[in-house]
N, C-alpha and C. Protein backbone atom coordinates (compact mmCIF):
# COMPACT_ATOMS: atom_id res chain seq x y z
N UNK A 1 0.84 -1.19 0.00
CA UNK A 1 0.00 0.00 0.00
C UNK A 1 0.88 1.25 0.00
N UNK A 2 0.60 2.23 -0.72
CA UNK A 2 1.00 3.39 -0.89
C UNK A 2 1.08 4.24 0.40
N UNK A 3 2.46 5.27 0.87
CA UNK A 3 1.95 5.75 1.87
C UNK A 3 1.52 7.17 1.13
N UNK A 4 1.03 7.99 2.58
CA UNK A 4 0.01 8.80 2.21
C UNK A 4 1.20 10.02 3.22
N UNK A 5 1.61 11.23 2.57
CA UNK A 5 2.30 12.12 3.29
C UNK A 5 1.03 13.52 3.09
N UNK A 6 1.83 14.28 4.52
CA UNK A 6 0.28 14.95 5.18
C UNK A 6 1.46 16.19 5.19
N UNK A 7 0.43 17.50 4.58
CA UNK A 7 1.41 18.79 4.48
C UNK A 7 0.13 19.96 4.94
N UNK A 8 0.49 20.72 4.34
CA UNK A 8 -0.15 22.28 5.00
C UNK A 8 0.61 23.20 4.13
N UNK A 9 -0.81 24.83 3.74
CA UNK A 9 0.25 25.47 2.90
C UNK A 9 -0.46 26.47 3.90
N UNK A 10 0.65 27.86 3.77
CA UNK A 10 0.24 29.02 4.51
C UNK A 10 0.61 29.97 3.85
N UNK A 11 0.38 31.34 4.75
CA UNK A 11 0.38 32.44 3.80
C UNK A 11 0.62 33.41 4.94
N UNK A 12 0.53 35.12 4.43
CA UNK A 12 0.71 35.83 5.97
C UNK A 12 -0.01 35.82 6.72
N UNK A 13 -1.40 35.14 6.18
CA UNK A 13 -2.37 34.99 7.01
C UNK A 13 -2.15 34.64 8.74
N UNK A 14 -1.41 33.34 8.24
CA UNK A 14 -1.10 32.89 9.24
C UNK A 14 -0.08 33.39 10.40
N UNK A 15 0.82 34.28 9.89
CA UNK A 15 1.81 35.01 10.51
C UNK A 15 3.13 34.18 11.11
N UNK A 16 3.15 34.07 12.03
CA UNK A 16 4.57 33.45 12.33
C UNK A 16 3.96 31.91 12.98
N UNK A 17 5.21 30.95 11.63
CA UNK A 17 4.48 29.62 11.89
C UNK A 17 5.60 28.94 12.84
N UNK A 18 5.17 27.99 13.71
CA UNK A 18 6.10 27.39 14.16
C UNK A 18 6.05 25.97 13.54
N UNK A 19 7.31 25.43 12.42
CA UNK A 19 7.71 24.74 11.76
C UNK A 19 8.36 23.69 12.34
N UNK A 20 8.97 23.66 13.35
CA UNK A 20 9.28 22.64 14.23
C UNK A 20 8.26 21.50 14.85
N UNK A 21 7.12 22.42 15.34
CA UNK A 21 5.87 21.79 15.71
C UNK A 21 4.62 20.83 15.07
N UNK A 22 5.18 21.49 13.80
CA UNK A 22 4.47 20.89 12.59
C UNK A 22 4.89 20.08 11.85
N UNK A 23 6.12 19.86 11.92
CA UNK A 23 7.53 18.91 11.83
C UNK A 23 7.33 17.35 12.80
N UNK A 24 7.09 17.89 13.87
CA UNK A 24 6.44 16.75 14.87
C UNK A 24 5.53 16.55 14.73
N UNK A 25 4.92 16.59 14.24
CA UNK A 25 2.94 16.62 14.48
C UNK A 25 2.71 15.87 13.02
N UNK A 26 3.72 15.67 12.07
CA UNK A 26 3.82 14.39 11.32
C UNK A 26 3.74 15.26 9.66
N UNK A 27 3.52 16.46 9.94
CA UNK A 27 3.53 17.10 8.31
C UNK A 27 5.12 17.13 7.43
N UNK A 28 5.13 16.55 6.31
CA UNK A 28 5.85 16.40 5.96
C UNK A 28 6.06 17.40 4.75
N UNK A 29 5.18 18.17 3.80
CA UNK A 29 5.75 19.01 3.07
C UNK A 29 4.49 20.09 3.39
N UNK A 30 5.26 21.25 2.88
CA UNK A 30 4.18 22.43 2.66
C UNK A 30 4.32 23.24 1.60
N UNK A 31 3.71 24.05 1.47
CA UNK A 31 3.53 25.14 0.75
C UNK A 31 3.43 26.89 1.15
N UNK A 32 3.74 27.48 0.60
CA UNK A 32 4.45 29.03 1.83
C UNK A 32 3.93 30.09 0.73
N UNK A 33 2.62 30.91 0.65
CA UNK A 33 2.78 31.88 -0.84
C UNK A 33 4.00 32.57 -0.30
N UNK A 34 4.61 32.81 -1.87
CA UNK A 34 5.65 33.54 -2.12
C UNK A 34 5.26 35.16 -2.89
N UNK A 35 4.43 34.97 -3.58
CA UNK A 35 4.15 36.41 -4.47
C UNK A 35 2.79 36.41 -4.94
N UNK A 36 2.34 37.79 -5.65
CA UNK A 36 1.16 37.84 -6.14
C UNK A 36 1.02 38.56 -7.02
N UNK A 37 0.57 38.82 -8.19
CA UNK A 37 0.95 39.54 -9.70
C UNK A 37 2.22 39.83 -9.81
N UNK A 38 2.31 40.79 -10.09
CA UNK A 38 3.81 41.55 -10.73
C UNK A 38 4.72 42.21 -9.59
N UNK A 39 4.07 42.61 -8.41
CA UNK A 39 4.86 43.32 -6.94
C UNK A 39 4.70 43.03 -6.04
N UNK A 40 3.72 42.08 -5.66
CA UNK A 40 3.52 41.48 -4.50
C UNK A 40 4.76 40.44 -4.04
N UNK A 41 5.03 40.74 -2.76
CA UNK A 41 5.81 39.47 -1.97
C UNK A 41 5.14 39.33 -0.51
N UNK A 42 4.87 38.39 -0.73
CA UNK A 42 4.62 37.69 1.00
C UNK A 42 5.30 38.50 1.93
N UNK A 43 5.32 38.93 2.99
CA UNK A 43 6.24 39.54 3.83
C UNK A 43 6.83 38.27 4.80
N UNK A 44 5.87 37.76 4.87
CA UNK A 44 6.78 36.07 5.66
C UNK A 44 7.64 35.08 4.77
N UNK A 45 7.33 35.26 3.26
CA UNK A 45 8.02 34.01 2.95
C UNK A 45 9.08 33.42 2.99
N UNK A 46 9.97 34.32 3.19
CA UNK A 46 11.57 33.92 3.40
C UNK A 46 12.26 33.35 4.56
N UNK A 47 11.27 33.85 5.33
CA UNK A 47 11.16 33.11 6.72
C UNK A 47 10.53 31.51 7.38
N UNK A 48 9.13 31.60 5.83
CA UNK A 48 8.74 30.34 6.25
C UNK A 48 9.63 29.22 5.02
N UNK A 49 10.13 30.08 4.59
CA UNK A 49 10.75 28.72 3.57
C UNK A 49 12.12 28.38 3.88
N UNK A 50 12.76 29.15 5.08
CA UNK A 50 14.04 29.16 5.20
C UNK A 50 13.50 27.65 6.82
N UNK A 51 11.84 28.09 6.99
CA UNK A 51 11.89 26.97 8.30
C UNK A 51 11.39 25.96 8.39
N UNK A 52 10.80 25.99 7.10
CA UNK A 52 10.70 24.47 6.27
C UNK A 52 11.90 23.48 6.28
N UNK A 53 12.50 24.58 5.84
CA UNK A 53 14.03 23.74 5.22
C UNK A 53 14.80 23.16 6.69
N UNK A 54 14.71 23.64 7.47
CA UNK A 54 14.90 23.79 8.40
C UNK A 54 14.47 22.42 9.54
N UNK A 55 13.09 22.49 9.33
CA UNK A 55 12.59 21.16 9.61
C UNK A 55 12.56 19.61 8.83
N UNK A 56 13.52 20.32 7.52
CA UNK A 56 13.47 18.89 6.78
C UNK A 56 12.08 18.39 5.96
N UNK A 57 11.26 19.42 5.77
CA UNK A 57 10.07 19.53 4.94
C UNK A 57 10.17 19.46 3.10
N UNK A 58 9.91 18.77 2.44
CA UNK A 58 9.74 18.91 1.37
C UNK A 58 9.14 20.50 1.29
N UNK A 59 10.02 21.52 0.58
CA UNK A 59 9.50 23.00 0.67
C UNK A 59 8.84 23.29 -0.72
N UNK A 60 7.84 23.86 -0.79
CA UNK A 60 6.75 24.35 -2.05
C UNK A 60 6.72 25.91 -1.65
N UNK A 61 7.20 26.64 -2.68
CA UNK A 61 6.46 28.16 -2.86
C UNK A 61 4.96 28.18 -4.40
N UNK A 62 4.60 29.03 -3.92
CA UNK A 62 3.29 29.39 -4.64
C UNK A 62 2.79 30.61 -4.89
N UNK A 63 2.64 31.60 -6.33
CA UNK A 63 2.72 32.18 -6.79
C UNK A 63 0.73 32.22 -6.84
N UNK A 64 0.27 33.63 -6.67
CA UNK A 64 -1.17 33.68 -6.74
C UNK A 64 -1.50 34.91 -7.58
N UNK A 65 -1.96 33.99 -9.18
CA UNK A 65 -2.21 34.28 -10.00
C UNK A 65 -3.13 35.41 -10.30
N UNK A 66 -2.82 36.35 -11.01
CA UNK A 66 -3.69 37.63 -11.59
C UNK A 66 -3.91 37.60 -12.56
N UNK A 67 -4.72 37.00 -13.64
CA UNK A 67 -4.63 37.06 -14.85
C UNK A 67 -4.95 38.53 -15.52
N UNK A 68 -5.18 39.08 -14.87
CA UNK A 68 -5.03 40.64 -15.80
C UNK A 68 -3.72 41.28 -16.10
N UNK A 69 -2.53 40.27 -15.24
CA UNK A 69 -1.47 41.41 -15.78
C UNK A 69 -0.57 40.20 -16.35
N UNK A 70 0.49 40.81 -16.69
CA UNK A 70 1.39 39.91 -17.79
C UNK A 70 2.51 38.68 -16.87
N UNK A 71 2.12 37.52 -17.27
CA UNK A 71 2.36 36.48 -17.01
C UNK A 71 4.08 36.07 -16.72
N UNK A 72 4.33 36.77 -17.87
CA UNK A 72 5.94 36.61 -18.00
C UNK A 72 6.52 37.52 -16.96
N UNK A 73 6.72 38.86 -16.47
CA UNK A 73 6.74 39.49 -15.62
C UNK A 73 6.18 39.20 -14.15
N UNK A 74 5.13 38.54 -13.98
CA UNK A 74 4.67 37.87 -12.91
C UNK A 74 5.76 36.38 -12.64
N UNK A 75 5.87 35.85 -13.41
CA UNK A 75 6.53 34.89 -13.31
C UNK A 75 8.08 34.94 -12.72
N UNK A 76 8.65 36.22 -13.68
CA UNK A 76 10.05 36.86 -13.35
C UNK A 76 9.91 37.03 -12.00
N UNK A 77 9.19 37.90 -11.35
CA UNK A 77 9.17 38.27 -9.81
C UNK A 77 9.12 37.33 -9.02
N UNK A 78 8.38 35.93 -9.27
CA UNK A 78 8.05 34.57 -7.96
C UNK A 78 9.90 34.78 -8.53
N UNK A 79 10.32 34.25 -9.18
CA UNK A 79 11.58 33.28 -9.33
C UNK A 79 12.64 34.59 -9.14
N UNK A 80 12.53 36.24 -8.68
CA UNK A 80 13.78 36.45 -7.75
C UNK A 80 12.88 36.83 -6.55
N UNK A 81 11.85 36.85 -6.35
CA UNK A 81 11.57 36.52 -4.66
C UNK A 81 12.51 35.47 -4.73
N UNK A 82 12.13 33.64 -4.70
CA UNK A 82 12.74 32.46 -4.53
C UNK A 82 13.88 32.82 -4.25
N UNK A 83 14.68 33.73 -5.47
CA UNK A 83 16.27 33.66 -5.08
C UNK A 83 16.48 34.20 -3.84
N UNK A 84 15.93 35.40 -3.81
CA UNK A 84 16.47 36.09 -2.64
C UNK A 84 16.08 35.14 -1.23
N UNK A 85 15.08 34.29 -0.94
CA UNK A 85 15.13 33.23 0.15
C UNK A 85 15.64 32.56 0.13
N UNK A 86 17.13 32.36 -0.95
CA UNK A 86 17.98 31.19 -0.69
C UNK A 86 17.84 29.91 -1.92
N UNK A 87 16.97 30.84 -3.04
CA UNK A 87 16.62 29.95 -4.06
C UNK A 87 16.05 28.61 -3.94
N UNK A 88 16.02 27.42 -5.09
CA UNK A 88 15.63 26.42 -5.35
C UNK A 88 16.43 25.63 -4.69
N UNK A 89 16.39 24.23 -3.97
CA UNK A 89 17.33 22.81 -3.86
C UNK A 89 16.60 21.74 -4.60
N UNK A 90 17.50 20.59 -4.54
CA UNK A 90 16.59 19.51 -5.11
C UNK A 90 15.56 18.72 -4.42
N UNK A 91 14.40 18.81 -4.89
CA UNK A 91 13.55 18.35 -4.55
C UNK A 91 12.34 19.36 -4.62
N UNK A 92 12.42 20.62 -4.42
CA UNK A 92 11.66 21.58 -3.73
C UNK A 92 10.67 21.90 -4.89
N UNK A 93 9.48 22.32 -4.44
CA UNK A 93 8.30 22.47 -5.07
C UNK A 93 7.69 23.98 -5.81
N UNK A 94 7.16 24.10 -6.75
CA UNK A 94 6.52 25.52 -7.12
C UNK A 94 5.34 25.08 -7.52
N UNK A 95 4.09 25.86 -7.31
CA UNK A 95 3.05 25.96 -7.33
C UNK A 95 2.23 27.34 -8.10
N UNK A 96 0.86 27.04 -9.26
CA UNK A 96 0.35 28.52 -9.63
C UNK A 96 -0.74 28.25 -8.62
N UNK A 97 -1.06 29.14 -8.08
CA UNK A 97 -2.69 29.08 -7.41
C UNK A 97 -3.71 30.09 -8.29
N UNK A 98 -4.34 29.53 -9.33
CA UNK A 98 -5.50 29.72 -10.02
C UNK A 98 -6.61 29.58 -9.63
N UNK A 99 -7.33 30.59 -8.89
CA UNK A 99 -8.20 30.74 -8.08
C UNK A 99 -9.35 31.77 -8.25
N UNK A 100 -8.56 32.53 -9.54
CA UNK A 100 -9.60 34.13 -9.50
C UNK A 100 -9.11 34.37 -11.03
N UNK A 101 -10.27 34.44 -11.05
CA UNK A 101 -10.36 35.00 -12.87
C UNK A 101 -9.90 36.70 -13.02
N UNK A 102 -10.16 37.46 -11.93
CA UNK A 102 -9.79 38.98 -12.14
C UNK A 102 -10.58 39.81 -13.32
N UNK A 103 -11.83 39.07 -13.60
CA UNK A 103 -12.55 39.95 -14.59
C UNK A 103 -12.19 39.79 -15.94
N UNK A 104 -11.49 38.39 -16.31
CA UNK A 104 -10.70 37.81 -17.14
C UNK A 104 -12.13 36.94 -17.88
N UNK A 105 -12.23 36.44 -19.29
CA UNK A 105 -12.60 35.69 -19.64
C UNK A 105 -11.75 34.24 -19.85
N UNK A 106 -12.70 32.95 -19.53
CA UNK A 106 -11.73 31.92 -19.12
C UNK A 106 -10.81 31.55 -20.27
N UNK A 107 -11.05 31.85 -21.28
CA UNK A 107 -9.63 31.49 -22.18
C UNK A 107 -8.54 32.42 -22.13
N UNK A 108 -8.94 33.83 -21.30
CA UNK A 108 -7.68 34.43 -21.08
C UNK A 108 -6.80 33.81 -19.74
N UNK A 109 -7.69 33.67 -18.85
CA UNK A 109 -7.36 33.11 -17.49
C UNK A 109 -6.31 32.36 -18.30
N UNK A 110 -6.76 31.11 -19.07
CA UNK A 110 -6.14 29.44 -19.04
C UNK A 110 -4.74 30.08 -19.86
N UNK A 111 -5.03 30.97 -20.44
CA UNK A 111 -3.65 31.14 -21.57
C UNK A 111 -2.57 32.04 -20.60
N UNK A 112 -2.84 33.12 -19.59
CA UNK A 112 -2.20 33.41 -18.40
C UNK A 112 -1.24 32.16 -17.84
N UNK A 113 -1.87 31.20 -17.68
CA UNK A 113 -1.30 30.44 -16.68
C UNK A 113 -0.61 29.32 -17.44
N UNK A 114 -1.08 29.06 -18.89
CA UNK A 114 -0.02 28.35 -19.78
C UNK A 114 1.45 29.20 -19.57
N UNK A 115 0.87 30.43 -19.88
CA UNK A 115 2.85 31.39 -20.20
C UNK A 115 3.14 31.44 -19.01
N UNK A 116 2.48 31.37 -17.62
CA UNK A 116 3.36 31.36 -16.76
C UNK A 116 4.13 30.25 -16.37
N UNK A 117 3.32 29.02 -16.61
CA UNK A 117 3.69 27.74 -15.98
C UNK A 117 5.15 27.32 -17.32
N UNK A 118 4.94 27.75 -18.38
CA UNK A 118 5.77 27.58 -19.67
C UNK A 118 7.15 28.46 -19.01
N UNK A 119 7.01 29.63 -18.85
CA UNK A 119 8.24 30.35 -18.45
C UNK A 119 8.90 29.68 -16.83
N UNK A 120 8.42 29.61 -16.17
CA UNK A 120 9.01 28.72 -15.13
C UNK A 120 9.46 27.44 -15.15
N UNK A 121 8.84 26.50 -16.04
CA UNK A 121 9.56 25.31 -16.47
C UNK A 121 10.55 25.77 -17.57
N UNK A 122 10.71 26.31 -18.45
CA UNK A 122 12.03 27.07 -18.82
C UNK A 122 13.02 27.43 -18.16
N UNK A 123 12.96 28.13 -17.15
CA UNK A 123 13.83 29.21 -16.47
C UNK A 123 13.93 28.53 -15.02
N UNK A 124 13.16 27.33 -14.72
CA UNK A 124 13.94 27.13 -13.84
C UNK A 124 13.70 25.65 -13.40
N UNK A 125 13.66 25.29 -14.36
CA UNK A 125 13.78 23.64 -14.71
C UNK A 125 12.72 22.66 -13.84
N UNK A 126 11.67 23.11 -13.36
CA UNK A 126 10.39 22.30 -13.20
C UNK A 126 9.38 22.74 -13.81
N UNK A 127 8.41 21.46 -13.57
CA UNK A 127 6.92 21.86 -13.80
C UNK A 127 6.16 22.41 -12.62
N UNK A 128 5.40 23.15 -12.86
CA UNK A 128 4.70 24.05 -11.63
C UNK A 128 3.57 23.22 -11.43
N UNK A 129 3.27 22.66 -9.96
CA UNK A 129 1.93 22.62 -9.57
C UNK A 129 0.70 23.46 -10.14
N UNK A 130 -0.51 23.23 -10.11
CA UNK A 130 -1.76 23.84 -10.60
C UNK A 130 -2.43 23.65 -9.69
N UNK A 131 -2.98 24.64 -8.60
CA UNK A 131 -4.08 24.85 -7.52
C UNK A 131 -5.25 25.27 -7.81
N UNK A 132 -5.97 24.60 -8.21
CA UNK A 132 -7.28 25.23 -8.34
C UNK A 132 -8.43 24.33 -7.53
N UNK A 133 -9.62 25.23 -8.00
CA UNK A 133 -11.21 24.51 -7.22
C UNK A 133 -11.89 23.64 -8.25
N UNK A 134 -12.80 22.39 -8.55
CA UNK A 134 -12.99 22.01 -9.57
C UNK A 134 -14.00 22.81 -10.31
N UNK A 135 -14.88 24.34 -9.29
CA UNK A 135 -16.02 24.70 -10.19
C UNK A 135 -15.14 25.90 -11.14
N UNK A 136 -14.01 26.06 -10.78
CA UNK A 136 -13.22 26.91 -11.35
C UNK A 136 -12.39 26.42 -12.98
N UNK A 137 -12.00 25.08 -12.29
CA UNK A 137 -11.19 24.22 -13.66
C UNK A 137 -12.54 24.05 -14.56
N UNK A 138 -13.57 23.77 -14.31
CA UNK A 138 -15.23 23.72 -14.65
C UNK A 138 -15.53 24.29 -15.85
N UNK A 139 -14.72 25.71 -15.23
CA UNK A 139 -15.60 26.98 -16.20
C UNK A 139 -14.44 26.93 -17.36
N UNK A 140 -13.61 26.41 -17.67
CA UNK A 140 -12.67 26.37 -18.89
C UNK A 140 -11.19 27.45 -18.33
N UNK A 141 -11.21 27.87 -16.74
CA UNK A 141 -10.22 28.75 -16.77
C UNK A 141 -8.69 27.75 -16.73
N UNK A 142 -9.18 26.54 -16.63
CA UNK A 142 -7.71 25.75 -16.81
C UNK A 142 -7.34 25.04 -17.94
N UNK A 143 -7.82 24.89 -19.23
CA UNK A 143 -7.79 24.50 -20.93
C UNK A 143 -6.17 24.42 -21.16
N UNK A 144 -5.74 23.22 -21.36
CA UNK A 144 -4.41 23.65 -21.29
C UNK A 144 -3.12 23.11 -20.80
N UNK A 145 -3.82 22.64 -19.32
CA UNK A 145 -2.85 22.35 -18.26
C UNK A 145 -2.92 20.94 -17.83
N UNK A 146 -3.12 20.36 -18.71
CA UNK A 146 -3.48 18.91 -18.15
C UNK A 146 -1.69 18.62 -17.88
N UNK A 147 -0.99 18.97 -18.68
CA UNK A 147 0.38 18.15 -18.17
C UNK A 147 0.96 18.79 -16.90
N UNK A 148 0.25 19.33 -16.35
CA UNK A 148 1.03 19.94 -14.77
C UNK A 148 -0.04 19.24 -14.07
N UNK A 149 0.63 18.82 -12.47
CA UNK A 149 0.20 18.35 -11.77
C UNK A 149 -1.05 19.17 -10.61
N UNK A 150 -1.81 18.10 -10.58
CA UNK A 150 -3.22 19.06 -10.06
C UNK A 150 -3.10 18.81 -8.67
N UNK A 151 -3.24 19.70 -8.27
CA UNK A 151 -3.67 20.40 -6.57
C UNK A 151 -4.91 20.79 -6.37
N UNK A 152 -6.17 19.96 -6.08
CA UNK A 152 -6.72 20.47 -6.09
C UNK A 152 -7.43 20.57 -4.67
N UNK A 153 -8.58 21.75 -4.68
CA UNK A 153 -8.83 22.18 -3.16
C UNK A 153 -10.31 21.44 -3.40
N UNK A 154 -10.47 20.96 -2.30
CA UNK A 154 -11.58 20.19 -2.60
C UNK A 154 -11.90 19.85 -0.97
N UNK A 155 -12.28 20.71 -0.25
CA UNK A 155 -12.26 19.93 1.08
C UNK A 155 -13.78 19.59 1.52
N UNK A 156 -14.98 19.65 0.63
CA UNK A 156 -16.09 19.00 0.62
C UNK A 156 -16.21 17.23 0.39
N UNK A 157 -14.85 16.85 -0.17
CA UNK A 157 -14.98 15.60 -0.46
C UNK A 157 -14.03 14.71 0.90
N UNK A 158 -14.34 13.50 0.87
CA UNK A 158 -13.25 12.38 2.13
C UNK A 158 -11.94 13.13 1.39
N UNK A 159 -11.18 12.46 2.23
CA UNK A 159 -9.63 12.70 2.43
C UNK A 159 -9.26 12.16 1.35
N UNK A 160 -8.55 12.13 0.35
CA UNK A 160 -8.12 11.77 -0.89
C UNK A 160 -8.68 11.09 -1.50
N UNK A 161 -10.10 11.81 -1.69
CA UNK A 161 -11.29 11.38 -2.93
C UNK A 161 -11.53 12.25 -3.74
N UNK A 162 -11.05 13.51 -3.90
CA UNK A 162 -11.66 14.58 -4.37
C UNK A 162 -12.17 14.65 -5.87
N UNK A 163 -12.97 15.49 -6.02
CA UNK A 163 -13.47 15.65 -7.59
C UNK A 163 -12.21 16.28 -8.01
N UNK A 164 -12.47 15.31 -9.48
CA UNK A 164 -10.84 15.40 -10.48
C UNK A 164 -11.58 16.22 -11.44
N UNK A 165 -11.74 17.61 -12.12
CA UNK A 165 -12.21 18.21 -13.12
C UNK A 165 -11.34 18.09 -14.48
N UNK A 166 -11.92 18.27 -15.35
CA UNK A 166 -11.18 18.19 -16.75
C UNK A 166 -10.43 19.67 -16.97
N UNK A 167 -9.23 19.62 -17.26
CA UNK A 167 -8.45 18.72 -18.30
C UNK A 167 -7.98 17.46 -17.52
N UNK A 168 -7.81 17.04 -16.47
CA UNK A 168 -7.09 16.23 -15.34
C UNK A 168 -7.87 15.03 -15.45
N UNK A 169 -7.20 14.17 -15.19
CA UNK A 169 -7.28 12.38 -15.13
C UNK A 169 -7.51 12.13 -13.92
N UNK A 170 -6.23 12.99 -12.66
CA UNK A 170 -6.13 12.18 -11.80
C UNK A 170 -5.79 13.41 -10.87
N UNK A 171 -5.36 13.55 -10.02
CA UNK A 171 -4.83 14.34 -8.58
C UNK A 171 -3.80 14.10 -8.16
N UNK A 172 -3.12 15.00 -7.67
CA UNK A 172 -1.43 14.81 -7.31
C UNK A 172 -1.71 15.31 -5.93
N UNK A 173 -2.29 16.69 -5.40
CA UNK A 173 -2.18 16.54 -4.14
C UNK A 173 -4.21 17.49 -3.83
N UNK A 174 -4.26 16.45 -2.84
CA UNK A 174 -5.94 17.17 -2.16
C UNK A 174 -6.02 18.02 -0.93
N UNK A 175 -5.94 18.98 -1.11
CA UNK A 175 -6.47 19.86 -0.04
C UNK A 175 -7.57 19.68 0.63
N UNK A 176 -7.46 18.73 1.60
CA UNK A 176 -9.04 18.39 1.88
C UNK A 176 -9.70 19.32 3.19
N UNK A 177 -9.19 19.88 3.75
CA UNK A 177 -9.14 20.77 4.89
C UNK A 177 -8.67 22.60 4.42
N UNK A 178 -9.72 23.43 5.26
CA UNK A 178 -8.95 24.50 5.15
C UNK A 178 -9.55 25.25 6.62
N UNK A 179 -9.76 24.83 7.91
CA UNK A 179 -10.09 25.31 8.59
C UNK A 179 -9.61 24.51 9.64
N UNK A 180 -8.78 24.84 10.96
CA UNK A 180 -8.51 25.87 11.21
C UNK A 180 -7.11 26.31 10.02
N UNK A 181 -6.44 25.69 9.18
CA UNK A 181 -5.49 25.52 8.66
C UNK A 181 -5.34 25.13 7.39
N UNK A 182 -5.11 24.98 6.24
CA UNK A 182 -5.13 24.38 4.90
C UNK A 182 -4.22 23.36 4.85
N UNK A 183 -4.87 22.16 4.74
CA UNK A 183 -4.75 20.90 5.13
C UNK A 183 -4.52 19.99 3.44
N UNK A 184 -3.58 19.27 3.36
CA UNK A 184 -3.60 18.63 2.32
C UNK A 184 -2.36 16.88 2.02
N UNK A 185 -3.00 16.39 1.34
CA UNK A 185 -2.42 14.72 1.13
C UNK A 185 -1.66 14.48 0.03
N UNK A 186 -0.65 13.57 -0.36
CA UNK A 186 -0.32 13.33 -1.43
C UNK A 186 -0.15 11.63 -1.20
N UNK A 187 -0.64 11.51 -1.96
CA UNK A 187 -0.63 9.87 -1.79
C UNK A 187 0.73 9.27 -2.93
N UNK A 188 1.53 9.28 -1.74
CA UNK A 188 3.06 8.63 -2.31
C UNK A 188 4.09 8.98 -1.02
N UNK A 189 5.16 8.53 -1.58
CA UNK A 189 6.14 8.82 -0.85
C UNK A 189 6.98 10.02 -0.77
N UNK A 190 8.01 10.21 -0.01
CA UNK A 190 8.49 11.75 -0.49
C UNK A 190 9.29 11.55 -1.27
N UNK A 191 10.05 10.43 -1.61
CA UNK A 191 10.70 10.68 -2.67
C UNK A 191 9.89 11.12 -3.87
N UNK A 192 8.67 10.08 -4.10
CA UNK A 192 7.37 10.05 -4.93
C UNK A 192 7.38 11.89 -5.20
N UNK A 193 7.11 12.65 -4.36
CA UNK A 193 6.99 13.87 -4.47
C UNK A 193 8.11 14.64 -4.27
N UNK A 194 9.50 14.87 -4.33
CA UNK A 194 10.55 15.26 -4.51
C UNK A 194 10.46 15.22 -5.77
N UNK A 195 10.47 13.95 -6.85
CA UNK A 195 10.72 13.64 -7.85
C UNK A 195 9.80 14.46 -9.03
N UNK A 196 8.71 15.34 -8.65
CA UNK A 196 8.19 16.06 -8.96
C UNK A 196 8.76 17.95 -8.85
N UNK A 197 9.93 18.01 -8.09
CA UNK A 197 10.67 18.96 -7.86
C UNK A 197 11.63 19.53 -8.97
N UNK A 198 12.17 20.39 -8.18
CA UNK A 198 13.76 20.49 -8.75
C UNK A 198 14.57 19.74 -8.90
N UNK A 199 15.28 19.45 -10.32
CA UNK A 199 16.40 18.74 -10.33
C UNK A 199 17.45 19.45 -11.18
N UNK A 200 18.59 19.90 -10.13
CA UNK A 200 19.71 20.63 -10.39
C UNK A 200 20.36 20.05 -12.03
N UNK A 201 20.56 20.77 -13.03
CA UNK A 201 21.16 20.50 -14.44
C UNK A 201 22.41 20.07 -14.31
């Protein structure tokens, strides 16, 4: 049987996380937003990704998508935030969170997040996670993305059952929880999900 590794993603919401605790408490990777359109930076992220690492966490940053402004430039900014926290290692995770259309029609949304997810697997040698909701992938704002791995938020369904929306086959990781905390599964191992990371050229 497959094991099943248990993570958590946060944001400044949360403010100052204690990563050690959550380290014990059996979570094994997370996710930390890093940026948001073209100028946004987390004001925690460098902190929570430096205490990830720290705890020996499979580390994920996540970029929260604007499709009204330009993709390539949005993209540029997640990847020198990243640097400036000490950049990429092997294994470590990136994520788009496609969540909000921004007054976008959905074939602009889906083509946003092709050039972004395209310029980051270019420039910095992975494929980006895809976070979305399934009434969202639903509406056509994800057309496109079937070859990136789906994240999806789904915490109406059991623990790694969630509705798989099209373009997607299958699920890579379920957010099945988001209260008190955003709660999520990957059914594999960590290498299983490392191997979905960075791998140094």
């Amino acid at each position: 049987m497959k094991r099943l590794l248990h993570g958590i993603d946060v944001s400044n919401w949360q403010g100052s996380v204690d990563w050690a605790d959550h380290a014990d408490a059996g979570v094994s990777f997370a996710f930390a937003k890093a940026t948001e359109g073209g100028d946004y930076t987390d004001r925690w992220f460098a902190r929570n990704w430096n205490g990830m690492r720290e705890s020996w966490m499979v580390c994920g940053a996540y970029h929260f998508a604007r499709p009204k402004g330009d993709p390539i430039e949005h993209a540029r900014h997640f990847l020198a935030v990243l640097r400036s926290a000490g950049g990429l290692r092997r294994g470590d995770l990136v994520a788009l969170d496609l969540e909000s259309g921004d007054g976008q029609r959905p074939e602009q949304v889906a083509r946003y997040a092709r050039r972004w997810c395209h310029h980051i697997e270019r420039h910095a040698g992975l494929r980006p996670f895809v976070y979305t909701f399934p009434w969202f992938a639903r509406a056509g704002n994800c057309a496109g993305l079937a070859e990136y791995p789906l994240w999806i938020a789904c915490p109406e369904k059991a623990r790694g059952e969630p509705i798989v929306p099209s373009p997607w086959r299958d699920w890579t990781i379920h957010q099945y929880a988001n209260s008190p905390l955003d709660r999520n599964l990957f059914h594999g191992t960590r290498q299983d999900l490392t191997r979905l990371g960075f791998h140094p050229r």
